[in-house]
Protein backbone atom coordinates (compact mmCIF):
# COMPACT_ATOMS: atom_id res chain seq x y z
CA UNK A 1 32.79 -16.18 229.53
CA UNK A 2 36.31 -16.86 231.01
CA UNK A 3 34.61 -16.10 234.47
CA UNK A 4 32.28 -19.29 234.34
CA UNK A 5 35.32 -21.86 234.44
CA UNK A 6 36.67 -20.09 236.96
CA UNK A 7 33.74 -20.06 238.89
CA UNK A 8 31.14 -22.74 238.00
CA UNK A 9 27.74 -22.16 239.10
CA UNK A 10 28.16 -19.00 240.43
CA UNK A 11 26.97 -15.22 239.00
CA UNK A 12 29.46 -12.46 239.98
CA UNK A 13 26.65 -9.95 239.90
CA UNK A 14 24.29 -11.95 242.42
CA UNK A 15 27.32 -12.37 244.10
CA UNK A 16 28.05 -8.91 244.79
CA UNK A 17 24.51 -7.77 245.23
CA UNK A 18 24.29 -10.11 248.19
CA UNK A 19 27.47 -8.73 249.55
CA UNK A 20 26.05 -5.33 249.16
CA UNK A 21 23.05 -6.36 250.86
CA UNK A 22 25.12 -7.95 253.50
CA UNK A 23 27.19 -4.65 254.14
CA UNK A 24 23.68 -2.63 254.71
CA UNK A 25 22.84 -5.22 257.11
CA UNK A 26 25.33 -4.77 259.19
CA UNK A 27 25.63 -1.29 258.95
CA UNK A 28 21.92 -0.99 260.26
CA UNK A 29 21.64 2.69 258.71
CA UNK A 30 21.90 4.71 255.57
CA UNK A 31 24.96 4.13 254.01
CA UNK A 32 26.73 6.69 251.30
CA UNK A 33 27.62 5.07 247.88
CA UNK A 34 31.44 5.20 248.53
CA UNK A 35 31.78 3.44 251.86
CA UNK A 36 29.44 0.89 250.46
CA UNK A 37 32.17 0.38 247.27
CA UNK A 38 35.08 0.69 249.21
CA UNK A 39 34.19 -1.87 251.53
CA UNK A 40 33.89 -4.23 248.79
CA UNK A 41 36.35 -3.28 247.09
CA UNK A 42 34.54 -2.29 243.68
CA UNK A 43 34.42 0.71 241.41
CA UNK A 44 32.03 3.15 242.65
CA UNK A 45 30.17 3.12 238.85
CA UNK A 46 29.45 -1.17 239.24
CA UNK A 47 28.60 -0.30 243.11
CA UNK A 48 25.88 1.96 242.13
CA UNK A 49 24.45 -0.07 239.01
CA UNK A 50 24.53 -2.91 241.54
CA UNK A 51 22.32 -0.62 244.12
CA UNK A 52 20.16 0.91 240.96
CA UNK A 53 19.07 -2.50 240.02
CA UNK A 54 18.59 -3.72 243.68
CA UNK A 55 16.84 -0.68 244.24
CA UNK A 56 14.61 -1.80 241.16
CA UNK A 57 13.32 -4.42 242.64
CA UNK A 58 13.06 -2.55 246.22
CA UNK A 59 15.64 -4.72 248.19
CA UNK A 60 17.07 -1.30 248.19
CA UNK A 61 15.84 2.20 249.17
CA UNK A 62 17.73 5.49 248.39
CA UNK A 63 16.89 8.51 250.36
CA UNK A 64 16.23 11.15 247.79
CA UNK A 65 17.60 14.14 249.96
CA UNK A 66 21.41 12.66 251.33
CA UNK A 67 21.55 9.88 248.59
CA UNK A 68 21.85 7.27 251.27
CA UNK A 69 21.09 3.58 250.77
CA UNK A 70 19.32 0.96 253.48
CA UNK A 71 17.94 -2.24 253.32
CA UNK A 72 14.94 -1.79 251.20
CA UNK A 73 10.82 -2.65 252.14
CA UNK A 74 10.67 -5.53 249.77
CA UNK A 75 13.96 -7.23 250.71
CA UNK A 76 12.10 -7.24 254.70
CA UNK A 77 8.77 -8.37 253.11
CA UNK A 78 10.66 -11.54 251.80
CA UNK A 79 12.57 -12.30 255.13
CA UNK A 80 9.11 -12.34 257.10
CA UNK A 81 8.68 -16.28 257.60
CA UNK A 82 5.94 -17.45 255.85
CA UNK A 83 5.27 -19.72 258.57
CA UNK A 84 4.18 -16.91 261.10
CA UNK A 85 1.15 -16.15 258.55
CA UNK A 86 0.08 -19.76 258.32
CA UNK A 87 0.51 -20.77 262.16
CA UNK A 88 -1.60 -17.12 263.08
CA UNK A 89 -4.20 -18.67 260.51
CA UNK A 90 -4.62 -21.69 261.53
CA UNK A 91 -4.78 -20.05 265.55
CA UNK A 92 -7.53 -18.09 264.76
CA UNK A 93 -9.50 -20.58 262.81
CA UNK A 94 -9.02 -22.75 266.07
CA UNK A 95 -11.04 -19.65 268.15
C-alpha cells in the first residue's frame, strides 16, 4: 500500500505491461524473455507473469517452438480505428 502515496493514481503492473508492450513495439519481432526484462530492468519471474497475463488476454503471443514474444492479434484488433469501419459503412451505403 506504501506504493499508492508514492504514486497516486497510477498501477505499477499496468505500468509495466505497457512498457513491455512498448519494448515489443519497437523491437518489431519476437523477442526472448530476458532481453525483454533486462531492458526494463525487472526480474525475469515478474517479466514473464507480466507477459503470461498479457498473453491472457492476447495483447501478447508466444511462439510455442523458440519461446519468443510479439505484439499479440488482439492488442492490433484494438489499435484498428474504429472510425475506418464506420466511414467504409457509411461509403457504401452512399453507392
Amino acid at each position: 500500500m506504501g506504493n499508492l502515496h508514492h504514486m497516486p493514481g497510477r498501477v505499477q503492473s499496468v505500468e509495466r505491461a505497457a512498457a513491455i508492450l512498448q519494448v515489443l513495439a519497437v523491437e518489431a519481432q519476437p523477442t526472448p524473455l530476458h532481453h525483454l526484462a533486462a531492458a526494463l530492468g525487472l526480474a525475469k519471474g515478474t517479466a514473464h507473469g507480466l507477459l503470461q497475463t498479457l498473453k491472457d488476454v492476447g495483447f501478447v503471443d508466444q511462439d510455442e517452438e523458440s519461446g519468443l514474444y510479439a505484439i499479440g492479434a488482439g492488442l492490433l484488433e484494438l489499435a484498428a480505428p474504429s472510425l475506418d469501419h464506420n466511414e467504409l459503412r457509411s461509403r457504401a451505403l452512399n453507392w
